[in-house]
Protein backbone atom coordinates (compact mmCIF):
# COMPACT_ATOMS: atom_id res chain seq x y z
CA UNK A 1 34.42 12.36 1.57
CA UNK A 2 33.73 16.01 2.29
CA UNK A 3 34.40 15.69 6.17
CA UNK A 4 37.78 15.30 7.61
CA UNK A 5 36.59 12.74 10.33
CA UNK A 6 34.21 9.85 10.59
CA UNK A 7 31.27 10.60 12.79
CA UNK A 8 33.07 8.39 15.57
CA UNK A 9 35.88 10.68 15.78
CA UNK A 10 33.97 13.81 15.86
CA UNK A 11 32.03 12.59 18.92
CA UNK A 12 35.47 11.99 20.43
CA UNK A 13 38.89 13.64 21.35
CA UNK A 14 38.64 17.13 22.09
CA UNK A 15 42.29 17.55 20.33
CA UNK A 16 40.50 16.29 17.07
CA UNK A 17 37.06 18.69 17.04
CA UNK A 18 39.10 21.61 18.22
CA UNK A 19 40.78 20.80 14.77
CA UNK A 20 37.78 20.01 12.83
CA UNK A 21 36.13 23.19 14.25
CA UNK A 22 39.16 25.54 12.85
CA UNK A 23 38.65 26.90 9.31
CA UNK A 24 40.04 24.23 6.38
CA UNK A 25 40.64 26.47 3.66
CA UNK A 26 43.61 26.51 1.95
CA UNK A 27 42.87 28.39 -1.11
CA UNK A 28 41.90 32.10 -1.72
CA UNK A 29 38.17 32.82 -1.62
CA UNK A 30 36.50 35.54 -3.08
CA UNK A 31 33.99 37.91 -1.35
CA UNK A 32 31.12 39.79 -2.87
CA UNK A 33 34.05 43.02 -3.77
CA UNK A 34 36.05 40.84 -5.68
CA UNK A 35 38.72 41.02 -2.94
CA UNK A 36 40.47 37.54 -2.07
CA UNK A 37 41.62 36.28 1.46
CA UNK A 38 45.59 35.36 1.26
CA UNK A 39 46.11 31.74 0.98
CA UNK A 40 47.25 30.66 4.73
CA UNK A 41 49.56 28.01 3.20
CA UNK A 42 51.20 30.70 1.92
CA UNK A 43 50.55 33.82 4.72
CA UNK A 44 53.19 33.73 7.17
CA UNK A 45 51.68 33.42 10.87
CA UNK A 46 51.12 36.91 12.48
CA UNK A 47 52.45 37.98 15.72
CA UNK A 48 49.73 37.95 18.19
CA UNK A 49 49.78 38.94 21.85
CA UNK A 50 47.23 36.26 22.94
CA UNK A 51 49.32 33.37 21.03
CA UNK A 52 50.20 31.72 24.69
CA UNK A 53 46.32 31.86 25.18
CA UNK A 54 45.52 30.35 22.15
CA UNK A 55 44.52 26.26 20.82
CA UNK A 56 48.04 24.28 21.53
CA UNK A 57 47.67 20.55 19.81
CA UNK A 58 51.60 19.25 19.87
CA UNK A 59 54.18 19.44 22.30
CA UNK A 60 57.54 18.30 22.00
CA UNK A 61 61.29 18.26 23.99
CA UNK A 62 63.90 20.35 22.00
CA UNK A 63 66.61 19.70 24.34
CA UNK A 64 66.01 21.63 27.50
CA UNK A 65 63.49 24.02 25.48
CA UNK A 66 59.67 22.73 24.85
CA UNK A 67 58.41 23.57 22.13
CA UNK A 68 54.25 23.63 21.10
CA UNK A 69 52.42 24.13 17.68
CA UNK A 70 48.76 24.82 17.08
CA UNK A 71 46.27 27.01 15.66
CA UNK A 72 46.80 29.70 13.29
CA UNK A 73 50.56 28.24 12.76
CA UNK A 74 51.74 29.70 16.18
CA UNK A 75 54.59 28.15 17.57
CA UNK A 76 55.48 28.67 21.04
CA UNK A 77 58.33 28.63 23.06
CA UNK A 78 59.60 27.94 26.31
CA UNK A 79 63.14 27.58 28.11
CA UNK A 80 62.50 27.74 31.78
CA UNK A 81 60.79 24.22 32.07
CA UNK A 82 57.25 25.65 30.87
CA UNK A 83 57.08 28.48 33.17
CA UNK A 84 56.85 31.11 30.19
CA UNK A 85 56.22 30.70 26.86
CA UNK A 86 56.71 33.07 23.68
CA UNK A 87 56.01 33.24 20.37
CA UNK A 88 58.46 31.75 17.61
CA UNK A 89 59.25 34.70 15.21
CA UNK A 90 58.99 33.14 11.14
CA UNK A 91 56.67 30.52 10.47
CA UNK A 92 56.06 30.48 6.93
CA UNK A 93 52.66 29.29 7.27
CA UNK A 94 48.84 30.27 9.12
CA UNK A 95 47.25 26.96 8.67
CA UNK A 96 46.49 24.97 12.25
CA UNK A 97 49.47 22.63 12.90
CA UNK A 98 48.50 19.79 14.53
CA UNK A 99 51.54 17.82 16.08
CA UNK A 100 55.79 18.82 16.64
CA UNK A 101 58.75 16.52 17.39
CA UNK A 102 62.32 17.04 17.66
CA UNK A 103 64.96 14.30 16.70
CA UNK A 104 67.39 16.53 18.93
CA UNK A 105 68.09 20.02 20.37
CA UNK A 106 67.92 21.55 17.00
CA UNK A 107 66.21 19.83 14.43
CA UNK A 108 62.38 19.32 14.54
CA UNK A 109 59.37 18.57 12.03
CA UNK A 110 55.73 20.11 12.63
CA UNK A 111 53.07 18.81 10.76
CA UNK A 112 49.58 20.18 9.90
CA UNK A 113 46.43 21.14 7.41
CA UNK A 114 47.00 21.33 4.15
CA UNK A 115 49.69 18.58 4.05
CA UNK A 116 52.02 21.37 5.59
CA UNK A 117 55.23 19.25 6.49
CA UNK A 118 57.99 21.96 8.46
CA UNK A 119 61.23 21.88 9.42
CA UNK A 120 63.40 23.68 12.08
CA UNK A 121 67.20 23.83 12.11
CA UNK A 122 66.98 25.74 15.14
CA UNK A 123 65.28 25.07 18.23
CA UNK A 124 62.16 25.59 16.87
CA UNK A 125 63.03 29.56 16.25
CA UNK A 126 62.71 29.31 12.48
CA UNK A 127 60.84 27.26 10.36
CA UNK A 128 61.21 26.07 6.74
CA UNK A 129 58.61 24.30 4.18
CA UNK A 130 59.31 21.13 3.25
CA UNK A 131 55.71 19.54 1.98
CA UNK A 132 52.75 20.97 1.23
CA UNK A 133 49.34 18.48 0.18
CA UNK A 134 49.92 19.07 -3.24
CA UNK A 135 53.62 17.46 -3.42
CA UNK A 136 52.15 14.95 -1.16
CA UNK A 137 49.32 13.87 -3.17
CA UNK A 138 52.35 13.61 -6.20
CA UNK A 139 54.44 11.21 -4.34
CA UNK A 140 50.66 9.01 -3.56
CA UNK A 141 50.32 9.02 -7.35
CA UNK A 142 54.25 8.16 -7.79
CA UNK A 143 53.81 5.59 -5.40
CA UNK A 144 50.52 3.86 -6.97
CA UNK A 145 52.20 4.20 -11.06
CA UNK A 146 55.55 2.05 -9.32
CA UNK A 147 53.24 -0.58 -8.14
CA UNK A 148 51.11 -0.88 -11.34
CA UNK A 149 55.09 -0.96 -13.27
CA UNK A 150 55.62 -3.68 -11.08
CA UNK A 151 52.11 -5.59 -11.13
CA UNK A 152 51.98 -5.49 -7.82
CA UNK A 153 48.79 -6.53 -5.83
CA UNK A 154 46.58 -3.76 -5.39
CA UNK A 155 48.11 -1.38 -7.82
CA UNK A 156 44.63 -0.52 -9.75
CA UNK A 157 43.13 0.52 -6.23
CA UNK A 158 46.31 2.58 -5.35
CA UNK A 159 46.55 4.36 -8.63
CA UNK A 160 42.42 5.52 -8.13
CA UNK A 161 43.44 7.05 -4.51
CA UNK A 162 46.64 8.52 -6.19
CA UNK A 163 44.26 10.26 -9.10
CA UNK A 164 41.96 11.20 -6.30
CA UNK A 165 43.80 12.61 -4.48
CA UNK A 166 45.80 15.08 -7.00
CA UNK A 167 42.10 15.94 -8.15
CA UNK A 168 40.45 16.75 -4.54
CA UNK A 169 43.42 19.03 -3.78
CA UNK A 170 45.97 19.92 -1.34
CA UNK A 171 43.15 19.76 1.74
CA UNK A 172 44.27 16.83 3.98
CA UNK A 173 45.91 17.27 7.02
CA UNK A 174 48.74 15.38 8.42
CA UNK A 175 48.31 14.75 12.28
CA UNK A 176 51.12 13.20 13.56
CA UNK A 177 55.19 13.52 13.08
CA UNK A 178 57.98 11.05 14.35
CA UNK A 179 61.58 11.01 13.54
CA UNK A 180 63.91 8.27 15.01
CA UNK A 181 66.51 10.42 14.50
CA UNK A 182 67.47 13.37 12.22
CA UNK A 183 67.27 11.25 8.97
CA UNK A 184 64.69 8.88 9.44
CA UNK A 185 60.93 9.96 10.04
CA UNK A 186 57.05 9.55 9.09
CA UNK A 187 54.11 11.63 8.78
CA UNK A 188 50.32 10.28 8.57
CA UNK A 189 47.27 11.90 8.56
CA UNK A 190 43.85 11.80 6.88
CA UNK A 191 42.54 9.35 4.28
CA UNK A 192 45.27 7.13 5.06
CA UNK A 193 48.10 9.71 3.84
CA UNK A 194 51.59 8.16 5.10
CA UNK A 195 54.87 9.34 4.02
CA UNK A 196 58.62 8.87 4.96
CA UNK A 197 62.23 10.17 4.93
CA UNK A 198 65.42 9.01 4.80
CA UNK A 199 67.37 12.55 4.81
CA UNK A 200 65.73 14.60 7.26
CA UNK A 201 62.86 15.80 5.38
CA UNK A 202 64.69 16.91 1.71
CA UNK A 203 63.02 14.18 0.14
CA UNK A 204 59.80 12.60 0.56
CA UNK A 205 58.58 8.51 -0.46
CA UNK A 206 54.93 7.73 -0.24
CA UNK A 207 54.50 4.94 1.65
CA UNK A 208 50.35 5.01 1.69
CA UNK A 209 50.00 1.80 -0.63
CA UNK A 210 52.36 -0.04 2.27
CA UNK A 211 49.87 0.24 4.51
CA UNK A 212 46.67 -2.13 4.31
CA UNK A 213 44.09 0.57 4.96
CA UNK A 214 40.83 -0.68 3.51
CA UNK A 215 38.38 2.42 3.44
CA UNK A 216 41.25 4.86 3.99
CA UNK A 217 40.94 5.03 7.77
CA UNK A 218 42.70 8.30 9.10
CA UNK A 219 45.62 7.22 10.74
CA UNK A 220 46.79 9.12 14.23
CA UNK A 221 49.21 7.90 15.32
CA UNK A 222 52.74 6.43 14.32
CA UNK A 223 55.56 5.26 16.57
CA UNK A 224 59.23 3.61 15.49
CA UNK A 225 58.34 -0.34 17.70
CA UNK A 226 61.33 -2.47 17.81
CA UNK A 227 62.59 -2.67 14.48
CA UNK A 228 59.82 -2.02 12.89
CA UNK A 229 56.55 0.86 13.15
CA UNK A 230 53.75 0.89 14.34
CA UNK A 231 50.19 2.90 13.46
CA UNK A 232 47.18 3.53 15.17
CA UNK A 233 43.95 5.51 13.58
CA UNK A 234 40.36 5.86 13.69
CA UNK A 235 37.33 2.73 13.46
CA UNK A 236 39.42 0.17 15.87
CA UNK A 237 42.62 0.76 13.05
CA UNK A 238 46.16 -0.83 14.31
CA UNK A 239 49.14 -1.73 11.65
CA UNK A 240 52.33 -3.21 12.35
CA UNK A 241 55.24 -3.30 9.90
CA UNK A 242 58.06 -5.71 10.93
CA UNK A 243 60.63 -3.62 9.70
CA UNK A 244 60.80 0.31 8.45
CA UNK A 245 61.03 -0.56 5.28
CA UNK A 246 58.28 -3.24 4.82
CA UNK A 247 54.51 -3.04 4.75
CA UNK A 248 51.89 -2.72 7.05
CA UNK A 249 49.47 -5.58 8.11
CA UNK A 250 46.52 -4.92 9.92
CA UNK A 251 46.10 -5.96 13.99
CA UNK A 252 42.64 -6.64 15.69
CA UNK A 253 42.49 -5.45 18.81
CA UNK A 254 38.56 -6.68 19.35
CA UNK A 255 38.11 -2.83 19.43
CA UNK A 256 36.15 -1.15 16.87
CA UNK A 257 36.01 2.16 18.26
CA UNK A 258 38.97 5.04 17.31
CA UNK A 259 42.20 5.23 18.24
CA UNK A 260 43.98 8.35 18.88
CA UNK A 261 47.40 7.63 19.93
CA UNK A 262 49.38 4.94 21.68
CA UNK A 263 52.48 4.33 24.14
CA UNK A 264 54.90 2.18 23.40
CA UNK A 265 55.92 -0.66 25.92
CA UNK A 266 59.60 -1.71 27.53
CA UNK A 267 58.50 -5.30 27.08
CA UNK A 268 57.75 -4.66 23.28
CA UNK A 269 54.09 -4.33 23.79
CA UNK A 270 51.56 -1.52 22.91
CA UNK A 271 49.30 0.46 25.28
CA UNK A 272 46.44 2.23 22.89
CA UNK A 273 43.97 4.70 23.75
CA UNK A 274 41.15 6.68 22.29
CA UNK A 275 37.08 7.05 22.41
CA UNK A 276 35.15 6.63 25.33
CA UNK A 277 37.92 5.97 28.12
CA UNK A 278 39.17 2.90 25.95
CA UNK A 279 42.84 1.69 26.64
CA UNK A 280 43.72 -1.51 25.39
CA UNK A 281 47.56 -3.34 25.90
CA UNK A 282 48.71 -6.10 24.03
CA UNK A 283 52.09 -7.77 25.11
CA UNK A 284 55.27 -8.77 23.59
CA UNK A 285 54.00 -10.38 20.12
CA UNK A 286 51.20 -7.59 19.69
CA UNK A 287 48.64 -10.13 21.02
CA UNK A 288 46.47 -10.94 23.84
CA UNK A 289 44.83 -7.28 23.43
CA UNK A 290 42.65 -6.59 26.18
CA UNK A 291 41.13 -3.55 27.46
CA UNK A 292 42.43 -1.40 30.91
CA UNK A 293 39.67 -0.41 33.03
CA UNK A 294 39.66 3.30 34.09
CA UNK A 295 36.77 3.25 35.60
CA UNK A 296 35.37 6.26 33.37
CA UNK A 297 34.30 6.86 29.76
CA UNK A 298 35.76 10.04 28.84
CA UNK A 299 38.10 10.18 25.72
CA UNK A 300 41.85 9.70 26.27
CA UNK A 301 43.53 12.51 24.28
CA UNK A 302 47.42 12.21 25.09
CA UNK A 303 49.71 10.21 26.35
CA UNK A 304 53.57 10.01 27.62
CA UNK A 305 56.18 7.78 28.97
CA UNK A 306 58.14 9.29 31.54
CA UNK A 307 61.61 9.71 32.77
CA UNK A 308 61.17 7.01 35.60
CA UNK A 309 59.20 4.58 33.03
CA UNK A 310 55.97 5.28 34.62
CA UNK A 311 53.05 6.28 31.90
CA UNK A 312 50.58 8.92 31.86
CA UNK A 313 47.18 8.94 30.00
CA UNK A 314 45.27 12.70 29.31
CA UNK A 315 41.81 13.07 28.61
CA UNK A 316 39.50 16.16 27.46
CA UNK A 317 38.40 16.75 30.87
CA UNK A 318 41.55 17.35 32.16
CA UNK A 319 42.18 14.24 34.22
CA UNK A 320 45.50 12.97 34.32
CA UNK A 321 46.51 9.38 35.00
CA UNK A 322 49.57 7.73 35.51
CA UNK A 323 50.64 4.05 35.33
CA UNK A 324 53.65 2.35 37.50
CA UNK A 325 52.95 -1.60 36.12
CA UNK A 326 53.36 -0.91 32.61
CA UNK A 327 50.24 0.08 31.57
CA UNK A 328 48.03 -2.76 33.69
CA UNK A 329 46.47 -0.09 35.92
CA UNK A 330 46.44 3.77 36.39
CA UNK A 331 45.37 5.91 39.27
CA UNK A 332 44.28 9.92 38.63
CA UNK A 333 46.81 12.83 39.75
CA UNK A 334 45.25 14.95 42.08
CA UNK A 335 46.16 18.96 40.48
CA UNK A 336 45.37 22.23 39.33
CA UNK A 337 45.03 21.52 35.57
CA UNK A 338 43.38 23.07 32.49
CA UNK A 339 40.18 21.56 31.24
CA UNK A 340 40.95 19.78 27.72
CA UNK A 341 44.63 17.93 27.69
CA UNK A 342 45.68 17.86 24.00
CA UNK A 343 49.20 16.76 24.11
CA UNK A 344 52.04 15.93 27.41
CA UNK A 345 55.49 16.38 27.53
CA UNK A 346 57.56 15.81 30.46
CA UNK A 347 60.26 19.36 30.98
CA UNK A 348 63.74 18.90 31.97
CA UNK A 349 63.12 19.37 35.56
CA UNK A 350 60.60 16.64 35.80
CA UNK A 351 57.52 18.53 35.68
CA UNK A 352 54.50 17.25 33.22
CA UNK A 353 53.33 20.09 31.11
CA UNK A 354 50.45 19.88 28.69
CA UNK A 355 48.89 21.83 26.25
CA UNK A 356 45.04 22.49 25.38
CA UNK A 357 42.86 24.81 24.22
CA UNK A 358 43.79 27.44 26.34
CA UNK A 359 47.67 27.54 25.34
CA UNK A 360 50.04 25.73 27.78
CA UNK A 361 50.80 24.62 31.63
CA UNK A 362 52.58 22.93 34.01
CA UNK A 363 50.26 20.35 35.38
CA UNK A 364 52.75 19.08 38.30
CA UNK A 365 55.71 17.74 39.17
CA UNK A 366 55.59 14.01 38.04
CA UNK A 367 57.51 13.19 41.67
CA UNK A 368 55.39 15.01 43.74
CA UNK A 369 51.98 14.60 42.37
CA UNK A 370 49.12 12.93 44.72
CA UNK A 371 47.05 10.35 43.76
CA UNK A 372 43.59 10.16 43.98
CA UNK A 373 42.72 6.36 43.41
């Protein structure tokens, strides 16, 4: 339990070891003087001329602006369409944050180490703690004592992982945000870690005992589907809940590898991708999984429904692909693009922009772009 990510992963998405590889501390530690570094939970991020430079890991549509989070707790932003970025001025944080989404042109949620849960009333110009690992591991424990109250199945398990994790500390990250609107959203991250809102973020439910996550897989990925939400994390993990409110049952794919992240169909189905070139699509039903050949093996890293309904898949060389059938084939975009892709989002204008490890770009103009295959 003292690693963040199961051998698997950390063989995989360059998105994921560029997070691994970042310092997890998130408590002061003495040096031989006595002095103590400042807690980064609690050190607000510093203004630093090479922040547009620097690791980007989520990307996100504010309206017309894009916004970006990433190492460091830099938060850039842009309002030409990705052309130029800058840095947001009071981020109450320095720990990495790993993934950003905006319910609207004002109010957003970024997510990171620590259990760091933010929010932004403005654009992404300000930001505000809501949740830190500590509260989190609280509402686990909360969560797991309601259950046992209840003699519900499971209980005895959920109330170890709740004591666990109140005794290991406030070091999990969360690495992924979604809000359906600006009441209703989810975070997930390592060790299974799942929580929701019903009021933009004031309060908090545990819903990690919902989901049936035997081993505490890290989870990814989660996505509003239908009525109901959908998950995606590492070792081959998938989880469907019919509705928002209900729990989680487990999906086999027939893939046993990690999953990063997934794309949401228009005919209900599910388009998954992670390790290894591996994108599997299941139809209406969330069966007949079956795996897209892309004719190479390197991980997928990001992906993104456009506009037009087309889809496009990143990887951590840099390749972009893009899919006009719903998700049944993809050819590569011929452009002049950054190695490392670790999150898409599509500007007002129409043009793809990514970030990666070098800050963030406009990869092309999703209209104009050439194919190569």
């Amino acid at each position: 339990m003292s690693q963040y990510f199961s051998q698997a992963a950390r063989r995989g998405a360059l998105a994921i070891s560029a997070i691994l590889g970042l310092g997890l501390l998130t408590a002061p530690v003495a040096f031989g003087g006595g002095a103590a570094v400042p807690d980064v939970m609690d050190l607000p991020a510093a203004a630093n001329p090479r922040a547009t430079h620097m690791l980007q890991l989520g990307l996100a549509r504010a309206g017309t602006r894009l916004v970006s989070v990433g190492e460091g707790g830099i938060v850039l932003l842009s309002d030409d369409d990705g052309h130029n970025w800058r840095q947001a001025g009071a981020v109450p944080v320095s720990v990495t944050l790993t993934d950003v989404d905006f319910a609207d042109a004002r109010n957003g949620w970024a997510v990171g180490h620590g259990g760091i849960v933010l929010h932004s009333a403005d654009g992404g110009e300000t930001w505000q703690r809501q949740m830190d690992g500590a509260a989190a591991a609280q509402l686990v424990a909360a969560e797991a004592k309601a259950m046992a109250d209840a003699g519900a199945p499971g209980a005895d398990a959920a109330v170890r992982n709740g004591e666990y994790m109140i005794a290991d500390g406030p070091d999990k990250p969360f690495l992924d945000v979604r809000f359906a609107d600006a009441a209703h959203g989810w975070v997930v991250g390592a060790y299974g870690l799942a929580l929701a809102t019903a009021d933009g973020g004031a309060t908090w439910t545990s819903i990690t005992a919902h989901v049936d996550n035997r081993g505490g897989k890290h989870l990814y990925r989660i996505e509003p589907l239908g009525t109901g939400l959908f998950i995606a994390g590492e070792q081959g993990a998938l989880f469907h809940a019919a509705d928002r409110e209900g729990a989680f049952t487990p999906i086999d794919s027939g893939y046993e590898g990690t999953f990063f992240g997934f794309l949401t169909l228009s005919d209900g189905g599910v388009l998954a991708y992670g390790l290894k070139g591996n994108v599997w699509r299941a139809g209406p039903g969330l069966d007949g999984w079956h795996r897209i050949e892309l004719g190479q093996d390197v991980t997928i890293t990001a992906g993104l429904t456009l506009a037009d309904g087309s889809l496009l898949l990143g990887d951590e060389g840099g390749r972009l692909m893009r899919s006009t059938d719903g998700g049944r084939s993809f050819k590569t975009f011929e452009f002049s693009g950054s190695t490392g892709l670790t999150a898409l989002a599509e500007a007002a204008d129409g043009a793809i922009v990514a970030a990666s490890p070098r800050g963030n770009a406009r990869l092309a103009e999703a209209g104009a772009a050439k194919e190569t295959n």
